[in-house]
C-alpha atoms as a PDB file:
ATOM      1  CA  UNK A   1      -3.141  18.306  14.978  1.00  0.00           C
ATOM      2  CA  UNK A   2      -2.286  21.912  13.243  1.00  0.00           C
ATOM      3  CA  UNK A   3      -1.402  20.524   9.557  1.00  0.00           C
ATOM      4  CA  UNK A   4      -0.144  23.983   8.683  1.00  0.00           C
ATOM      5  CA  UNK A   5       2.300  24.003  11.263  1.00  0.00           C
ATOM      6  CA  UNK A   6       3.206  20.212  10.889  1.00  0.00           C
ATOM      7  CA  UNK A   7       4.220  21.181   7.277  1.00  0.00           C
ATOM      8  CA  UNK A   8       5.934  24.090   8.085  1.00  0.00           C
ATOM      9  CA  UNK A   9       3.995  26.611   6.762  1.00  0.00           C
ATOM     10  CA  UNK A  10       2.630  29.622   9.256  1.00  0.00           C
ATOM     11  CA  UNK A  11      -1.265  30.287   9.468  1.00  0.00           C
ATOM     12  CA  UNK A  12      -1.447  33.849   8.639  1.00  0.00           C
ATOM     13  CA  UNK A  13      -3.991  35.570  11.064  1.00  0.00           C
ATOM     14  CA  UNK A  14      -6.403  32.469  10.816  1.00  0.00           C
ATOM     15  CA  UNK A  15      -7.020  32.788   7.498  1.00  0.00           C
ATOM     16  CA  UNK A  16      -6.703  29.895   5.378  1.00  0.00           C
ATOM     17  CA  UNK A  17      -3.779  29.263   3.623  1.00  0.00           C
ATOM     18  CA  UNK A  18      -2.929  26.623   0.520  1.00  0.00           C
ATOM     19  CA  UNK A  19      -0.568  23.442   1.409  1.00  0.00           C
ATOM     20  CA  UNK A  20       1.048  21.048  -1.047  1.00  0.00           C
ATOM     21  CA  UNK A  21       1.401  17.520  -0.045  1.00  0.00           C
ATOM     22  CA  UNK A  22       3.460  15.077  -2.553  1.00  0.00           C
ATOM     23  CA  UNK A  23       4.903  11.831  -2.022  1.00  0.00           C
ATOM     24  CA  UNK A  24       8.412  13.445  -0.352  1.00  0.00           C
ATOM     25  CA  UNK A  25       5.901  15.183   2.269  1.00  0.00           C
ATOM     26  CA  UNK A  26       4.693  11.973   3.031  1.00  0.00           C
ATOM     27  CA  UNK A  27       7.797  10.213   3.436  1.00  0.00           C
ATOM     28  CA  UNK A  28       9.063  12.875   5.126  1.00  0.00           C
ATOM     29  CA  UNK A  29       6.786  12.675   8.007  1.00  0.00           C
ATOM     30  CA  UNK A  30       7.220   9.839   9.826  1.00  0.00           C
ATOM     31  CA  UNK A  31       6.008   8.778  12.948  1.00  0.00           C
ATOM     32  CA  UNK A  32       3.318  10.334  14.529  1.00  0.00           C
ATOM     33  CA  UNK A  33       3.232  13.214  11.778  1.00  0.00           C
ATOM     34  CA  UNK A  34       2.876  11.206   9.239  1.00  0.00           C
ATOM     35  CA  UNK A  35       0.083   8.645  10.555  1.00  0.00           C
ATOM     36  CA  UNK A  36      -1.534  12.275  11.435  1.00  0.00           C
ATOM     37  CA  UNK A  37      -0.799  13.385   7.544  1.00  0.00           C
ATOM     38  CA  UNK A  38      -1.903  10.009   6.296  1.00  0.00           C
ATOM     39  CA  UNK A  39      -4.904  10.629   7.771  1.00  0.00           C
ATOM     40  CA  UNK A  40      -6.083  13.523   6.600  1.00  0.00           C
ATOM     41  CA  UNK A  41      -5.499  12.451   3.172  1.00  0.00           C
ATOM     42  CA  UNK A  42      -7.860   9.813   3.904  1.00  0.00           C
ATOM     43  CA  UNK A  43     -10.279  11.616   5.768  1.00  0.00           C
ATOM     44  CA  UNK A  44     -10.651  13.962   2.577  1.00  0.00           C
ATOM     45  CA  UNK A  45     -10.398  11.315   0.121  1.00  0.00           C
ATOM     46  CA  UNK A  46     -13.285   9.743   2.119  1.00  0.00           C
ATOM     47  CA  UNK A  47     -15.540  12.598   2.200  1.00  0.00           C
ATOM     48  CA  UNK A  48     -14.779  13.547  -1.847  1.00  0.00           C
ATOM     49  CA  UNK A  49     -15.927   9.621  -2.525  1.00  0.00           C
ATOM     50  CA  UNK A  50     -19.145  10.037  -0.815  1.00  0.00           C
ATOM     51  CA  UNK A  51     -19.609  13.967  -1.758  1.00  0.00           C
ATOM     52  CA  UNK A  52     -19.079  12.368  -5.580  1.00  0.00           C
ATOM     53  CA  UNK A  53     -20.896   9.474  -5.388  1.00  0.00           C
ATOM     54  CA  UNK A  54     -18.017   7.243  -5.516  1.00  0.00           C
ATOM     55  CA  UNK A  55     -17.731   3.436  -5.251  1.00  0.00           C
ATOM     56  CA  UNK A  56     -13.991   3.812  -3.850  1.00  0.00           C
ATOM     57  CA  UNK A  57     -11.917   7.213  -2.991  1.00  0.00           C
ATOM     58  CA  UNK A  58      -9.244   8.249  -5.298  1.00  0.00           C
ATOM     59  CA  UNK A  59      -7.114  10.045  -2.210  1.00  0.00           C
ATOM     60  CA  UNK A  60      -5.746   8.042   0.233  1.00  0.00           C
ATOM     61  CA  UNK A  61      -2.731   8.758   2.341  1.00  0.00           C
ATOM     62  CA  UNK A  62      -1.906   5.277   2.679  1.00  0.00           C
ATOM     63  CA  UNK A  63      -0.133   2.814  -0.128  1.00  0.00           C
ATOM     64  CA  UNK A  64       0.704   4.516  -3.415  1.00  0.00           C
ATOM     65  CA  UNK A  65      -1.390   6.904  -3.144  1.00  0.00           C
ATOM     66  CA  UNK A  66      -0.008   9.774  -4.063  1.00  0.00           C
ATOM     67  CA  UNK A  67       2.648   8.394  -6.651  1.00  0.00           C
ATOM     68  CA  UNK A  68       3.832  11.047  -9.125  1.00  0.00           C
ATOM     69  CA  UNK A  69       0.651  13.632  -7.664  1.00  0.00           C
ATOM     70  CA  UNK A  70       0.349  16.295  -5.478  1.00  0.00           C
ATOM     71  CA  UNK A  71      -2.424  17.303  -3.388  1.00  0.00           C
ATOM     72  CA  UNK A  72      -3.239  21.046  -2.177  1.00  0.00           C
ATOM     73  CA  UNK A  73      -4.910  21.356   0.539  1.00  0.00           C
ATOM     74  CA  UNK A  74      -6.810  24.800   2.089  1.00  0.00           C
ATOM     75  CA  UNK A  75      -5.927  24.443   5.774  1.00  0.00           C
ATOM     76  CA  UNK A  76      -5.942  26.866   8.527  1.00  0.00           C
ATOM     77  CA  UNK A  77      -4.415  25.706  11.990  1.00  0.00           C
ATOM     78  CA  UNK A  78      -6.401  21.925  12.865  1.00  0.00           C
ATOM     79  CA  UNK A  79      -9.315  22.103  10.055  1.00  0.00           C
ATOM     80  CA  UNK A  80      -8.640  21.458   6.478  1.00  0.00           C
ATOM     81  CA  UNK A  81     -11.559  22.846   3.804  1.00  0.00           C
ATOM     82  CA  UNK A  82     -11.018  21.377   0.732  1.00  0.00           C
ATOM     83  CA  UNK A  83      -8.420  19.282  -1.668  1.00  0.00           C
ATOM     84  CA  UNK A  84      -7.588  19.323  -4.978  1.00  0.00           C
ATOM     85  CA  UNK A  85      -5.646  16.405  -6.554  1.00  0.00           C
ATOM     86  CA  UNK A  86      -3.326  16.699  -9.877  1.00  0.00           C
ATOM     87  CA  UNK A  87      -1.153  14.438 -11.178  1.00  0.00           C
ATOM     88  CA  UNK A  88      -0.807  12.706 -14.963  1.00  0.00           C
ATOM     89  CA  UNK A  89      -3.327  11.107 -16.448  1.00  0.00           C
ATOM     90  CA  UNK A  90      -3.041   8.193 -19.417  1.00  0.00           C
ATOM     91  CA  UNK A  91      -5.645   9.263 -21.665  1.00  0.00           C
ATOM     92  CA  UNK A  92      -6.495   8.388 -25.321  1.00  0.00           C
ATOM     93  CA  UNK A  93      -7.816  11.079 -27.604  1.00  0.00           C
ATOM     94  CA  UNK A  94      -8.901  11.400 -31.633  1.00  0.00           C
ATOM     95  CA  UNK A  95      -6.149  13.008 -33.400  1.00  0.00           C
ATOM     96  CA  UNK A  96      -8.946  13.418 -36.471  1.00  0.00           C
ATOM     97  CA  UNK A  97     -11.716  11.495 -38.058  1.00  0.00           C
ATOM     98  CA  UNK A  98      -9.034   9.448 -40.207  1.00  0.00           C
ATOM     99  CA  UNK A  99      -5.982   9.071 -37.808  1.00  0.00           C
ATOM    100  CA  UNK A 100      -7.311   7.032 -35.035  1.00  0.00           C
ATOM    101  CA  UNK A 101      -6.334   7.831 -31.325  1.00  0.00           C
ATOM    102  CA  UNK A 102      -3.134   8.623 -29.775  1.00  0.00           C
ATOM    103  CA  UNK A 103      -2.270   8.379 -26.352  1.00  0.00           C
ATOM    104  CA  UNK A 104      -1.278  11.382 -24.160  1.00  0.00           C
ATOM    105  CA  UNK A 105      -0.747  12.094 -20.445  1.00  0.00           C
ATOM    106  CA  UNK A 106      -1.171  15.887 -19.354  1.00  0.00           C
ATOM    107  CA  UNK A 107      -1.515  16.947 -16.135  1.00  0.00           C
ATOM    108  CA  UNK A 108      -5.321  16.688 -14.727  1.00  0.00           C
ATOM    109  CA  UNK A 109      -7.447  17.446 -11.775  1.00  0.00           C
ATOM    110  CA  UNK A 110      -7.994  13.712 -10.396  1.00  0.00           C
ATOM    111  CA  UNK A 111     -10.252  14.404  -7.310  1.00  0.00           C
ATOM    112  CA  UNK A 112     -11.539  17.980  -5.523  1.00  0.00           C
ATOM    113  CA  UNK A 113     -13.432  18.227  -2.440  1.00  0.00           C
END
């Protein structure tokens, strides 16, 4: 399965080149291509839980899993090398010592591999 050329991106030479996989990607490819994108996703996600020490992956290409994130991936041709996962994050922070927290949601790295 070349995931480079199932995305329609050209591998340049062999050398590796960055892919971005969101929700639309995934709903794009259907059939085959997508069980074969699905599973990469969790392949990765797989091997960042255990890399990580883990109890459960945070990537999955099945379910919501990618809801509102994107994943990059470093592919060239049929091997994939790493993942990085960004999407919003719900996080509460100190505004100052008398103000008490507020909640935000920036943009974060939410799993790497």
């Amino acid at each position: 399965f070349d995931i480079c050329r199932s995305l329609g991106v050209a591998s340049s030479d062999g050398q590796p080149t960055v892919l971005c996989l969101d929700s639309a990607a995934l709903d794009r490819g259907t059939g085959r291509r997508g069980g074969d994108l699905r599973s990469v996703l969790d392949t990765m996600g797989e091997r960042s839980r255990r890399a990580q020490g883990l109890g459960k992956a945070v990537t999955s290409g099945s379910g919501v899993g990618l809801l509102g994130c994107r994943v990059y991936l470093l592919a060239s041709a049929a091997t994939v090398y790493g993942l990085l996962k960004v999407g919003p994050k719900r996080l509460f922070v100190a505004r100052g010592a008398q103000d008490g927290l507020v909640e935000i949601t920036p943009l974060c790295v939410l799993d790497f591999y």
